[in-house]
N, C-alpha and C. Protein backbone atom coordinates (compact mmCIF):
# COMPACT_ATOMS: atom_id res chain seq x y z
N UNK A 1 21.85 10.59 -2.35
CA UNK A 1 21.16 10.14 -1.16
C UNK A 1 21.60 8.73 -0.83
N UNK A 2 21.63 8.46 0.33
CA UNK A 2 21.86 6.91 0.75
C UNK A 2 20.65 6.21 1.67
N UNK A 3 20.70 4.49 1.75
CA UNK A 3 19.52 4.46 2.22
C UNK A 3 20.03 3.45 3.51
N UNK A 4 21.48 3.64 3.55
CA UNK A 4 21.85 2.73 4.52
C UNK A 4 20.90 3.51 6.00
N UNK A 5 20.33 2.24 6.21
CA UNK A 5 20.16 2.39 7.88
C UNK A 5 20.56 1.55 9.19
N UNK A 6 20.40 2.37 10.16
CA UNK A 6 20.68 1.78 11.71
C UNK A 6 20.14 0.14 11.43
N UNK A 7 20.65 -0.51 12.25
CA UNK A 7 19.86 -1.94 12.28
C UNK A 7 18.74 -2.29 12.59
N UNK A 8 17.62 -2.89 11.33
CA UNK A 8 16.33 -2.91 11.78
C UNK A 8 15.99 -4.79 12.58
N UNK A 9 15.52 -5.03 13.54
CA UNK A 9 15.51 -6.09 14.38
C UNK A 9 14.39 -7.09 13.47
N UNK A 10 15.12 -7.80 13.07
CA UNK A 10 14.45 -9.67 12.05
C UNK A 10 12.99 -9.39 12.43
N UNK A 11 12.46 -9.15 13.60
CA UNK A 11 11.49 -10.17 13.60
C UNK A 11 10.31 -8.62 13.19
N UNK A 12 10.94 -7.47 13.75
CA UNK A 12 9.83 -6.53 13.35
C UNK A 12 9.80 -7.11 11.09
N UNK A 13 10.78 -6.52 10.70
CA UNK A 13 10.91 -7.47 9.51
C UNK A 13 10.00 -8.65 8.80
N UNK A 14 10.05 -9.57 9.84
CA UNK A 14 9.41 -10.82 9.70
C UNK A 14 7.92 -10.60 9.71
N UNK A 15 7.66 -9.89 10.95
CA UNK A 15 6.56 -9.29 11.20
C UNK A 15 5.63 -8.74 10.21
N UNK A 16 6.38 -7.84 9.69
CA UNK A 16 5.81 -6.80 8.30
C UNK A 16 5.58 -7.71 7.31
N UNK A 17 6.73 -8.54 6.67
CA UNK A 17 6.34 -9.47 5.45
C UNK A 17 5.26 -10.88 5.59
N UNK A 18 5.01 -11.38 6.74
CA UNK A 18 4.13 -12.06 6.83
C UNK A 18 2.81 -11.66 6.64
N UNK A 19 3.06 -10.59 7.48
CA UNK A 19 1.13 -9.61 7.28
C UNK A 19 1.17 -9.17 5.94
N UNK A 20 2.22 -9.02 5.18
CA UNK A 20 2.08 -8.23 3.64
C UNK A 20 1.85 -9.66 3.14
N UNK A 21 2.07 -10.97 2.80
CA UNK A 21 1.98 -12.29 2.68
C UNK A 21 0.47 -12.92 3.01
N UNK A 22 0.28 -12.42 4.27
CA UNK A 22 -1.39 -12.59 4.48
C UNK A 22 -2.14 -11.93 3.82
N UNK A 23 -2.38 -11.03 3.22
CA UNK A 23 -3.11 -10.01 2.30
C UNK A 23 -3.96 -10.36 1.28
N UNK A 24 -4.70 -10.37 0.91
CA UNK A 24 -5.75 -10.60 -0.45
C UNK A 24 -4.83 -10.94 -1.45
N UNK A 25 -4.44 -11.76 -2.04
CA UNK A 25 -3.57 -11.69 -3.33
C UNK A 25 -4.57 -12.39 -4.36
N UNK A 26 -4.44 -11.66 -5.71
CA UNK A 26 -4.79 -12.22 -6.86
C UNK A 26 -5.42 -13.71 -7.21
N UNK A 27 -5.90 -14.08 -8.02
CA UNK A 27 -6.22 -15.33 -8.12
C UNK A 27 -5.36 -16.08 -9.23
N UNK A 28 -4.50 -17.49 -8.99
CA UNK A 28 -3.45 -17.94 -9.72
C UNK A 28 -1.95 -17.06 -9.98
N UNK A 29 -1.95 -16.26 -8.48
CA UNK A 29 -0.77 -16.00 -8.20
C UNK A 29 0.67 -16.74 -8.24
N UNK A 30 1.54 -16.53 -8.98
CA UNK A 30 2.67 -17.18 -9.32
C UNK A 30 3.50 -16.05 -8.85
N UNK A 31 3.63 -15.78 -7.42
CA UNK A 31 4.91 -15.35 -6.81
C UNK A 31 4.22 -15.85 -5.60
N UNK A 32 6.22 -15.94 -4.90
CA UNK A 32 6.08 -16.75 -3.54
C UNK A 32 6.94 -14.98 -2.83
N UNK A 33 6.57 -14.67 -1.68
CA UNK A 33 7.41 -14.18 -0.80
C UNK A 33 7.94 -14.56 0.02
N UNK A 34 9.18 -14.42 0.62
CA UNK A 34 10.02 -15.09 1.31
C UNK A 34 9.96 -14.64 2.48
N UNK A 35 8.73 -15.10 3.90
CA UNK A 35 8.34 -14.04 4.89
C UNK A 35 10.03 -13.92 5.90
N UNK A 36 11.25 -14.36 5.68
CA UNK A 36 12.35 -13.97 6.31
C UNK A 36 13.07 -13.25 6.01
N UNK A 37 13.76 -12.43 6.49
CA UNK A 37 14.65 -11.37 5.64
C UNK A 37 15.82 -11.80 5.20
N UNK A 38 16.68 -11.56 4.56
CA UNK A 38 17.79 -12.29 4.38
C UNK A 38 18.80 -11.17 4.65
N UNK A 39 20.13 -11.31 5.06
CA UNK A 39 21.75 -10.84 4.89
C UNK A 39 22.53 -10.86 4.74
N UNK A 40 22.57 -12.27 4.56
CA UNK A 40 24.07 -12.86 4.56
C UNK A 40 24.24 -13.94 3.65
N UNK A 41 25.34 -14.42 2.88
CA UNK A 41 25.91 -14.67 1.97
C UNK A 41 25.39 -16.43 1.70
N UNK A 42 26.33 -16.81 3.27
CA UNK A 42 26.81 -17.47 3.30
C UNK A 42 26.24 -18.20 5.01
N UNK A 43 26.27 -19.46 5.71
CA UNK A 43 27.13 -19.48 6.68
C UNK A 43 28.02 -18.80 7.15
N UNK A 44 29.55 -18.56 6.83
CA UNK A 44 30.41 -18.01 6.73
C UNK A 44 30.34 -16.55 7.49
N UNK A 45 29.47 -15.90 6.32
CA UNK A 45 29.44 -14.77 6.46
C UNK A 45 28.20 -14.57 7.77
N UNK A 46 27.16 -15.43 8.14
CA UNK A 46 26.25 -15.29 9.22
C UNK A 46 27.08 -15.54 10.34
N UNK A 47 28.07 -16.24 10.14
CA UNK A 47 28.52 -16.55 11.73
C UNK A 47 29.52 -15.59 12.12
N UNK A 48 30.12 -14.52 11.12
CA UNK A 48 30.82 -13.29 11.28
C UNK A 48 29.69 -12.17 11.46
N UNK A 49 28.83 -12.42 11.40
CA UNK A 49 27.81 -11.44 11.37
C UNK A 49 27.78 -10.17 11.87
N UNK A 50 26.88 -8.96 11.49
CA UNK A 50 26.85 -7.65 12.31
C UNK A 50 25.68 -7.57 13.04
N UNK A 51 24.52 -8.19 12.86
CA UNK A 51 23.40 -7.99 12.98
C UNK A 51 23.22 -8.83 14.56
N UNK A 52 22.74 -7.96 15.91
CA UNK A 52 22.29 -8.33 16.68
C UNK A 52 21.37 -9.70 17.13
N UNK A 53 20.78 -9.55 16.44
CA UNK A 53 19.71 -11.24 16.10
C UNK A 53 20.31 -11.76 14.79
N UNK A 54 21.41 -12.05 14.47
CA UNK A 54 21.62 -12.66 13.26
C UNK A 54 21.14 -14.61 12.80
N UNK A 55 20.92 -14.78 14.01
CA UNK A 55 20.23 -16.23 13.84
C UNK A 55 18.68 -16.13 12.80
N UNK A 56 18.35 -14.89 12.96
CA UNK A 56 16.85 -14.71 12.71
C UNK A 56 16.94 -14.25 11.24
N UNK A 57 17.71 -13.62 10.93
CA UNK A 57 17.97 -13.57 9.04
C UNK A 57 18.99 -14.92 8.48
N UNK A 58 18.26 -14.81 7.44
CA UNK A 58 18.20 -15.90 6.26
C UNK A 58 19.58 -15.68 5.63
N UNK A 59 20.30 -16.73 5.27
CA UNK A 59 21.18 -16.75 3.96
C UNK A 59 20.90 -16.99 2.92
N UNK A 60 21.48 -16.01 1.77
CA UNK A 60 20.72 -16.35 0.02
C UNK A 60 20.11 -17.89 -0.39
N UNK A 61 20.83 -18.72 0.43
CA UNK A 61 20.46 -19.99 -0.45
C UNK A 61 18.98 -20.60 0.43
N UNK A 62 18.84 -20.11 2.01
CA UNK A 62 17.56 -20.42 2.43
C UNK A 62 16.46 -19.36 1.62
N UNK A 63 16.29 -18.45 0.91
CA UNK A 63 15.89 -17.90 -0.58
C UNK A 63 15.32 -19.14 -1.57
N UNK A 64 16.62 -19.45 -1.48
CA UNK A 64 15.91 -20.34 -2.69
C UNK A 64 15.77 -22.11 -2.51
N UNK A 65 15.33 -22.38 -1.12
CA UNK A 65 15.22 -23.55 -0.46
C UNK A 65 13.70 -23.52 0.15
N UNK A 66 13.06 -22.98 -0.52
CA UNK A 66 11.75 -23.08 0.08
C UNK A 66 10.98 -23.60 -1.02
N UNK A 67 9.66 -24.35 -0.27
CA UNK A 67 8.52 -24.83 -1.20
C UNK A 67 7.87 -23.49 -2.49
N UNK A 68 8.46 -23.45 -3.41
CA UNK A 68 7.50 -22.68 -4.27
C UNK A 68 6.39 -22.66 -4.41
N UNK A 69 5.48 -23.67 -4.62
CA UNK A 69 4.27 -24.00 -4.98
C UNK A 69 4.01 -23.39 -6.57
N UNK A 70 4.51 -23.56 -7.22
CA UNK A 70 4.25 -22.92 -8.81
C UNK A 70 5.21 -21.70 -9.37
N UNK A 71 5.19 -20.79 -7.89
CA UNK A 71 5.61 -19.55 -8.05
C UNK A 71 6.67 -19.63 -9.56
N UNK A 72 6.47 -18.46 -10.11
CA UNK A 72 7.46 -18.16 -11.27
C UNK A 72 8.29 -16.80 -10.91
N UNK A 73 7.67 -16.30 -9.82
CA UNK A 73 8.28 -14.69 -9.42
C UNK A 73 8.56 -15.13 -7.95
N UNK A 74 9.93 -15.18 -7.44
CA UNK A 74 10.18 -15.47 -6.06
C UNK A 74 10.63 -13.99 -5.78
N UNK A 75 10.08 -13.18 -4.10
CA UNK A 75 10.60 -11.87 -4.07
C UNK A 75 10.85 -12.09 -2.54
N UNK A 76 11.39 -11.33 -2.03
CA UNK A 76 12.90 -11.17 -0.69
C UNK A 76 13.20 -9.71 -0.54
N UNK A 77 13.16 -10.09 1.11
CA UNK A 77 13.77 -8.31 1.22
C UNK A 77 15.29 -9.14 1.60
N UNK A 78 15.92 -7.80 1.21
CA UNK A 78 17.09 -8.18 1.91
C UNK A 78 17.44 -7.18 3.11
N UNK A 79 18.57 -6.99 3.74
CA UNK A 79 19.22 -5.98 4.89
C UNK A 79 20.40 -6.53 5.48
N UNK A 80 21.50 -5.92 4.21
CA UNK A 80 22.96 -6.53 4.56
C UNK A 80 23.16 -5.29 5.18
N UNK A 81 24.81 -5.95 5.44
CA UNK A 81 25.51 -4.65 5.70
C UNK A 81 26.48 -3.88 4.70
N UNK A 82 26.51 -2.74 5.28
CA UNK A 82 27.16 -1.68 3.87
C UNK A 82 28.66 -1.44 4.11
N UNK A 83 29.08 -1.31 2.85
CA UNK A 83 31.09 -1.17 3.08
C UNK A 83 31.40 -2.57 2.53
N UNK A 84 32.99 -3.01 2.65
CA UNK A 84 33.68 -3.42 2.43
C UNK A 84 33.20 -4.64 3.22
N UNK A 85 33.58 -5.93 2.64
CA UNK A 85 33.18 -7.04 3.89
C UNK A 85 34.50 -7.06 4.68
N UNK A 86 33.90 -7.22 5.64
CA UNK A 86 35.06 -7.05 6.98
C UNK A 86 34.86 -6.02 7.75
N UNK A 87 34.04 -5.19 7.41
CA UNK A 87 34.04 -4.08 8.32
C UNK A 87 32.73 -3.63 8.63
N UNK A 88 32.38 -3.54 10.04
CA UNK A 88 31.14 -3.57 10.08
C UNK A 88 30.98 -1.93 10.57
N UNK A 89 30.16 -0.99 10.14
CA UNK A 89 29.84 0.40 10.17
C UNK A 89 28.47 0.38 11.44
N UNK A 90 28.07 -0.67 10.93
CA UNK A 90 26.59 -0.64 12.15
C UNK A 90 25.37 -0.25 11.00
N UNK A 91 25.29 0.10 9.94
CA UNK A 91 24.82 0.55 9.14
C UNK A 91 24.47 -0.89 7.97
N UNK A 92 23.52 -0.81 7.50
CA UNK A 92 22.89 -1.77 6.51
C UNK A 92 21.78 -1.26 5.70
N UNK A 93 22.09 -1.77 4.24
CA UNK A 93 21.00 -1.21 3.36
C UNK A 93 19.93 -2.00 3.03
N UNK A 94 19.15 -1.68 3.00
CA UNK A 94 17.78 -2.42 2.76
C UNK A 94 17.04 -2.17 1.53
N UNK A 95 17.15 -3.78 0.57
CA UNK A 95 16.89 -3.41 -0.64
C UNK A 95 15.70 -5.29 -0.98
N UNK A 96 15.22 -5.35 -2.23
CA UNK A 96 14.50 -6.26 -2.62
C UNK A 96 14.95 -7.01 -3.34
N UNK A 97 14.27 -8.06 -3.71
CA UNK A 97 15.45 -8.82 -4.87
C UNK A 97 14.25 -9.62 -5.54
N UNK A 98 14.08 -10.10 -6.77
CA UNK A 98 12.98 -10.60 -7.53
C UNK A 98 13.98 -11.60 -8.30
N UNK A 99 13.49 -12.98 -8.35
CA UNK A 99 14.12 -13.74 -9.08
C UNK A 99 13.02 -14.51 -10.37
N UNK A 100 12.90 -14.22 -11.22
CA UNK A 100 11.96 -14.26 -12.18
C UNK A 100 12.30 -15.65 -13.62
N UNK A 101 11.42 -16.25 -13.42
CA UNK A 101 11.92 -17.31 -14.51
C UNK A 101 10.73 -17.28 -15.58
N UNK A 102 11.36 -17.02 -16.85
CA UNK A 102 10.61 -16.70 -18.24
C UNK A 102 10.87 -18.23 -19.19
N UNK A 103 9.76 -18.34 -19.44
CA UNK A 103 10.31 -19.47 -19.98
C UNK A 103 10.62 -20.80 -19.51
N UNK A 104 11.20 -22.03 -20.27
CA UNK A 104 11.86 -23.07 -19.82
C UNK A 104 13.12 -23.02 -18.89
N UNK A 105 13.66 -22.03 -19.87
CA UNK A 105 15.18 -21.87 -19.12
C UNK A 105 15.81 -20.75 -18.93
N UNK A 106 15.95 -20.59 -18.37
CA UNK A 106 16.82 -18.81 -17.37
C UNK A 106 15.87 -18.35 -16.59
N UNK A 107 16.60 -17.64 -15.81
CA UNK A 107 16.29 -16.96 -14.62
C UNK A 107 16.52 -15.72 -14.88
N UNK A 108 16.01 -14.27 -14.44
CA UNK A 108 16.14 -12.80 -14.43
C UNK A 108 16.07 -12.19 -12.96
N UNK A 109 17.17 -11.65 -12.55
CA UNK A 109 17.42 -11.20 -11.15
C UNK A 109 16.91 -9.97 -11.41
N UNK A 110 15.94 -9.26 -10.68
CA UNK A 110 15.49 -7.90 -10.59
C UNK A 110 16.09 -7.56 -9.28
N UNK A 111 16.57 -5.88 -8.85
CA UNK A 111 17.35 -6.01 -7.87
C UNK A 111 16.45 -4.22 -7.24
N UNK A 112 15.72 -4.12 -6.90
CA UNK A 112 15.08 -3.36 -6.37
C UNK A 112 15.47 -2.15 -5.03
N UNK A 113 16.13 -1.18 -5.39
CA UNK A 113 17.07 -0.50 -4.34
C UNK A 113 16.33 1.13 -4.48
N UNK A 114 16.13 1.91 -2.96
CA UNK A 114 16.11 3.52 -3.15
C UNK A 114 16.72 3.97 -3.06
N UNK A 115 18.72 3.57 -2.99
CA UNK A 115 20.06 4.14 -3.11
C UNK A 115 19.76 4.36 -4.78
N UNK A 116 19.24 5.41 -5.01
CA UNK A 116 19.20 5.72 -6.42
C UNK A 116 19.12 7.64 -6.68
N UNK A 117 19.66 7.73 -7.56
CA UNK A 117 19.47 9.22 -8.35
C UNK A 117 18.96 9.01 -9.61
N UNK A 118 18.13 9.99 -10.18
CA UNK A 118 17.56 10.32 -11.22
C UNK A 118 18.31 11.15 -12.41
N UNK A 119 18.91 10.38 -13.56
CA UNK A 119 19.05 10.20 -14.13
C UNK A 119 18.59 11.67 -15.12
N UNK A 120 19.17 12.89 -15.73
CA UNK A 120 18.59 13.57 -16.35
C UNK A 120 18.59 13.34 -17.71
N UNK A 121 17.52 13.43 -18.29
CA UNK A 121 17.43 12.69 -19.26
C UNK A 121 16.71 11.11 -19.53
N UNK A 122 16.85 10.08 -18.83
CA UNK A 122 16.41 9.10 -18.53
C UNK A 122 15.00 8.87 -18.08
N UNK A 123 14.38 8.12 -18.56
CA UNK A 123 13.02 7.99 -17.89
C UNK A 123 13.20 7.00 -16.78
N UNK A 124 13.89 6.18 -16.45
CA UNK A 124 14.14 5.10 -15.02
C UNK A 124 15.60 6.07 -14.23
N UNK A 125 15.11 5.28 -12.88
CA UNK A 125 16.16 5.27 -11.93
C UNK A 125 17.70 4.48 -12.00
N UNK A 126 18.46 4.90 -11.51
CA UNK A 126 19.75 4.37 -12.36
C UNK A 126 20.53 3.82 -11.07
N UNK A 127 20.72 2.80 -10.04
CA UNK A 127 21.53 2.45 -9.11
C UNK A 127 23.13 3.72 -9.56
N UNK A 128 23.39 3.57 -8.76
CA UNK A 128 24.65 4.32 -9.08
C UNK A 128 25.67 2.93 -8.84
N UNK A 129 25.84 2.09 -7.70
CA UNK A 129 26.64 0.66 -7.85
C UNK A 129 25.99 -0.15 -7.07
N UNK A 130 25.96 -1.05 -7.69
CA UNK A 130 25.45 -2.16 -6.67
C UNK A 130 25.93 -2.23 -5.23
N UNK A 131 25.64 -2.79 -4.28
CA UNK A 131 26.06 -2.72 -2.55
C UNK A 131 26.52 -4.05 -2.89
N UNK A 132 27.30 -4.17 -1.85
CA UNK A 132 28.01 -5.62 -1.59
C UNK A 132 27.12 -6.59 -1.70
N UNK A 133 25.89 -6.80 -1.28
CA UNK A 133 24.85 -7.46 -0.74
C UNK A 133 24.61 -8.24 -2.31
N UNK A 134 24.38 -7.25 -2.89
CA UNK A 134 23.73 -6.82 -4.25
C UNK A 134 24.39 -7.80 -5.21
N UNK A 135 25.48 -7.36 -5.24
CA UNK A 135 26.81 -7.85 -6.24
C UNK A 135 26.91 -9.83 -5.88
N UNK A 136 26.89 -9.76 -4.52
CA UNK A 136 27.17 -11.32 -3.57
C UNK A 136 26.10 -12.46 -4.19
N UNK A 137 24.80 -11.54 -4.49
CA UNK A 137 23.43 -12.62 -4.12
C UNK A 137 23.78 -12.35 -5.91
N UNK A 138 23.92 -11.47 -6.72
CA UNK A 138 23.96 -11.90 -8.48
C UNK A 138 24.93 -12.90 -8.73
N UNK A 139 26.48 -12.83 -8.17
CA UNK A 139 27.20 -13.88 -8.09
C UNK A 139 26.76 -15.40 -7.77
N UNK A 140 25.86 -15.73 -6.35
CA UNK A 140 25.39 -16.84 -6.00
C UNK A 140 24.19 -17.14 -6.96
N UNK A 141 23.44 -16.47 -7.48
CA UNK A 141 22.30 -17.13 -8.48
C UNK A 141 23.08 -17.11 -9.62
N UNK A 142 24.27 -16.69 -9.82
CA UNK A 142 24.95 -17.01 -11.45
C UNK A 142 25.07 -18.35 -11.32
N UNK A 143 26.17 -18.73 -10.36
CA UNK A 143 26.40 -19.95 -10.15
C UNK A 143 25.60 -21.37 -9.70
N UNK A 144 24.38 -20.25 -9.31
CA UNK A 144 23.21 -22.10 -9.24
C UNK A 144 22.41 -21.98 -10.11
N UNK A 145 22.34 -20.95 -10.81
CA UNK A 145 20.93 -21.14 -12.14
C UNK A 145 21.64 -20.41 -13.54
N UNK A 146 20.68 -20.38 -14.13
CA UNK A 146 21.19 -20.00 -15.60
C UNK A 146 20.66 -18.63 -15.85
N UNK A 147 21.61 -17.81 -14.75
CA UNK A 147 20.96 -16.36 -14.71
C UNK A 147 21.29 -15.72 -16.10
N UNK A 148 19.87 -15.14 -16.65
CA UNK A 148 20.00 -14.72 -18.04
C UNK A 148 20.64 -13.29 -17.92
N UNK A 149 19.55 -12.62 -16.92
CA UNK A 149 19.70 -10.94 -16.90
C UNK A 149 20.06 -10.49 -15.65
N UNK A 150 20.37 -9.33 -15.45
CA UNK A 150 20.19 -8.80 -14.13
C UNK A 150 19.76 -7.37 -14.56
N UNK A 151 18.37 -7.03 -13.53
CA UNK A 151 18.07 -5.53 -14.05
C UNK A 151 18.08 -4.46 -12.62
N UNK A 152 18.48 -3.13 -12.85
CA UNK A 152 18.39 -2.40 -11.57
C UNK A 152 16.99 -1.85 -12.01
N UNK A 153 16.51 -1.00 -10.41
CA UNK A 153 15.63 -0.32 -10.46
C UNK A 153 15.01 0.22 -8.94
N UNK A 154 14.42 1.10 -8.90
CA UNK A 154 14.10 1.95 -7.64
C UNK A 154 13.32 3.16 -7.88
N UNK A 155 12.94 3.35 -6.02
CA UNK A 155 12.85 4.81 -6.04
C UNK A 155 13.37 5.87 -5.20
N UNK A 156 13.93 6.81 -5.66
CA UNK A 156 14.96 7.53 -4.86
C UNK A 156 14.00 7.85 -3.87
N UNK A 157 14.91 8.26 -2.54
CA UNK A 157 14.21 8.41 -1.32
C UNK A 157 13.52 10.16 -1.47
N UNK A 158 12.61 9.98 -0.17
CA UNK A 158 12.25 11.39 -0.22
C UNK A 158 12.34 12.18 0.98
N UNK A 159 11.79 13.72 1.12
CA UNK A 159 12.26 13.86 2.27
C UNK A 159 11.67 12.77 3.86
N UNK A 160 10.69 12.29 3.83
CA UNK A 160 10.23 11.42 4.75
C UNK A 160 10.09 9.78 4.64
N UNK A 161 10.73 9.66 3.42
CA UNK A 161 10.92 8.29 3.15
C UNK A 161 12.14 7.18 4.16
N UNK A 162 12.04 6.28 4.29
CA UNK A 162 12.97 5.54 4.65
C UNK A 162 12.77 4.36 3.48
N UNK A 163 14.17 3.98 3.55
CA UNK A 163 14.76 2.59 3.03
C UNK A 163 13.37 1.26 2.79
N UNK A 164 13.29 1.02 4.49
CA UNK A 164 12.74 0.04 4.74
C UNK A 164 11.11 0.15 4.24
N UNK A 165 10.82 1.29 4.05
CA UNK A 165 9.53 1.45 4.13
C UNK A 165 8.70 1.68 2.60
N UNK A 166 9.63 2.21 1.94
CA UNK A 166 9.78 2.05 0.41
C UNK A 166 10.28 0.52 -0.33
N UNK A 167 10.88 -0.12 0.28
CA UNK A 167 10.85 -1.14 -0.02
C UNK A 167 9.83 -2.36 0.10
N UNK A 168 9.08 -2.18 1.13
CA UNK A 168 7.99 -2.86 1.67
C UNK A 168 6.77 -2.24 0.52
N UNK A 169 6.90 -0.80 0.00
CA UNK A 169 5.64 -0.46 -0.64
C UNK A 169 5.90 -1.48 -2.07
N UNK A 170 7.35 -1.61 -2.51
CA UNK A 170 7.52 -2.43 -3.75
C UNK A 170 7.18 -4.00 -3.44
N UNK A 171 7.35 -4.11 -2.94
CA UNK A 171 6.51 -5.91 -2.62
C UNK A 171 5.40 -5.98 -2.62
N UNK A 172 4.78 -4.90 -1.54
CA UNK A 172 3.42 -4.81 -2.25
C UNK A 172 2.42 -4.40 -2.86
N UNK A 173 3.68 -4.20 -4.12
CA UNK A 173 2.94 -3.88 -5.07
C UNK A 173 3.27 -5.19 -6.10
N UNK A 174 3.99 -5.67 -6.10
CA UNK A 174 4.26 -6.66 -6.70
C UNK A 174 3.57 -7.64 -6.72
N UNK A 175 3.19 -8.04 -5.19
CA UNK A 175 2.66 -9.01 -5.01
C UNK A 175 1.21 -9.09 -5.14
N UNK A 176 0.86 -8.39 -5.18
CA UNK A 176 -0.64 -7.86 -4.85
C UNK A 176 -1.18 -7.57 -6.51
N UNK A 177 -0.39 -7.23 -7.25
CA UNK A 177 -0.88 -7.29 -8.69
C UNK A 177 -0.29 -8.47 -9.23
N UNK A 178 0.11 -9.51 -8.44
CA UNK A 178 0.23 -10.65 -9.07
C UNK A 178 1.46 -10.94 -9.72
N UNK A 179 2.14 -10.13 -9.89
CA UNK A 179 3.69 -9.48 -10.63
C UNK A 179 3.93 -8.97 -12.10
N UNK A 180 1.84 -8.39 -12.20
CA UNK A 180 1.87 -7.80 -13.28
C UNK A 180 1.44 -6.76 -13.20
N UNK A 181 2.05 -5.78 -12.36
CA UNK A 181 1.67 -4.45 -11.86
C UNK A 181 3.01 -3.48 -12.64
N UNK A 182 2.74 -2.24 -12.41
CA UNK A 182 3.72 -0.87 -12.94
C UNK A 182 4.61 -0.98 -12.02
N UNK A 183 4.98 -1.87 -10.94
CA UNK A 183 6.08 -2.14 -10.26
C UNK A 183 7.21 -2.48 -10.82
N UNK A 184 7.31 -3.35 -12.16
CA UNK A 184 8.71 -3.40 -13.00
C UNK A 184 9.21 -1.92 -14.03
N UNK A 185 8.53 -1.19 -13.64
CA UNK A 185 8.51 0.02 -14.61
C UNK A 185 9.79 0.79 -14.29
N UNK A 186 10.04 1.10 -13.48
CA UNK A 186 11.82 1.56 -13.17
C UNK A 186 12.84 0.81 -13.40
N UNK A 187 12.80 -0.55 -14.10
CA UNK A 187 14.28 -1.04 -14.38
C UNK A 187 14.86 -0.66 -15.29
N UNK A 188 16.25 -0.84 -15.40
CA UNK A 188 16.85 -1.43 -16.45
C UNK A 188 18.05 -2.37 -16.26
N UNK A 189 17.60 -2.94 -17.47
CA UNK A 189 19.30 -4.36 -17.71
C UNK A 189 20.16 -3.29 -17.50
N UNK A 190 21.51 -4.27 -16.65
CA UNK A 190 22.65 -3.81 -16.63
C UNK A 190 23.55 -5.22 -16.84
N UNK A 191 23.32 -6.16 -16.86
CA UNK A 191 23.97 -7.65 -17.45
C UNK A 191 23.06 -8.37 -18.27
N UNK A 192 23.82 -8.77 -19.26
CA UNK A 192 23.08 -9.74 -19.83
C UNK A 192 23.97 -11.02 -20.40
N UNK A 193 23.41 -12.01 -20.53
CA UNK A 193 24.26 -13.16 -20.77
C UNK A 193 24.39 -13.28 -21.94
């Protein structure tokens, strides 16, 4: 199954994660959500952009340029585009990203995708490869933090599922149990330092 979709417009996006952001959350919540969506790499890569409103999505590093306030669990949707860079299909996958710091020192990238198959045998969901998107934003947090891990995890789509909409249920669930909910329960490491 794939979860690339048509292009969904920033601000409906924006829209959704702010109201999921406004919500009842826990008391001594230590995750921040990032109410912008992100897609792009770089500059670089925003000003080559595919995305119709591309002014209105975020680059990885406005991610991690915001006031935390404590947060220890920072979470992000993302919605790059899919394929090869350079070539734009019109098509983009829409996946989550959790940047988790244990401890004094390191960071743990959780990478939250429903481009997934089930695994026979396996009790978790298994990415089959990371998306460009995917691979870009583990590269850029290698290089600014002391990324320890990187773990996949998901849920394969269903027949009435979309991308976007399964992804939105994992945030909030995340967020909403504080980031100690059965929401980390489908990973697994696939890097470790």
């Amino acid at each position: 199954m794939t979860s690339s979709n048509p292009l969904i417009r920033a601000a409906e996006i924006q829209t959704r994660l702010v109201a999921l952001n406004n919500r009842q959350q826990p008391i001594n919540v230590e995750v921040f959500l990032q109410t912008r969506p992100m897609a792009y790499k770089d500059y670089t890569d925003k000003a080559a952009g595919t995305h119709v409103d591309a002014e209105e999505f975020c680059t990885f590093s406005a991610w991690m340029n915001r006031p935390l306030r404590g947060a220890t669990i920072i979470l992000g949707l993302f919605h790059t585009p899919v394929g090869p860079k350079g070539l734009t299909s019109g098509h983009h996958e829409t996946w989550a990203g959790a940047l988790v710091k244990l401890g004094k020192k390191g960071r743990h990238l959780f990478l939250w995708d429903c481009n997934t198959e089930k695994t026979s045998g396996l009790p978790n969901f298994v990415v089959r490869s990371a998306t460009r998107g995917q691979s870009e934003l583990g590269e850029y947090l290698n290089g600014k933090f002391d990324l320890r891990t990187i773990w996949v995890g998901g849920k394969a789509l269903g027949n009435n599922d979309t991308p976007f909409e399964l992804t939105m249920q994992w945030l909030d669930e995340i967020l909403t149990s504080g980031g100690n909910g059965p929401g980390w329960d489908s990973f697994d490491c696939v890097w470790e330092k």
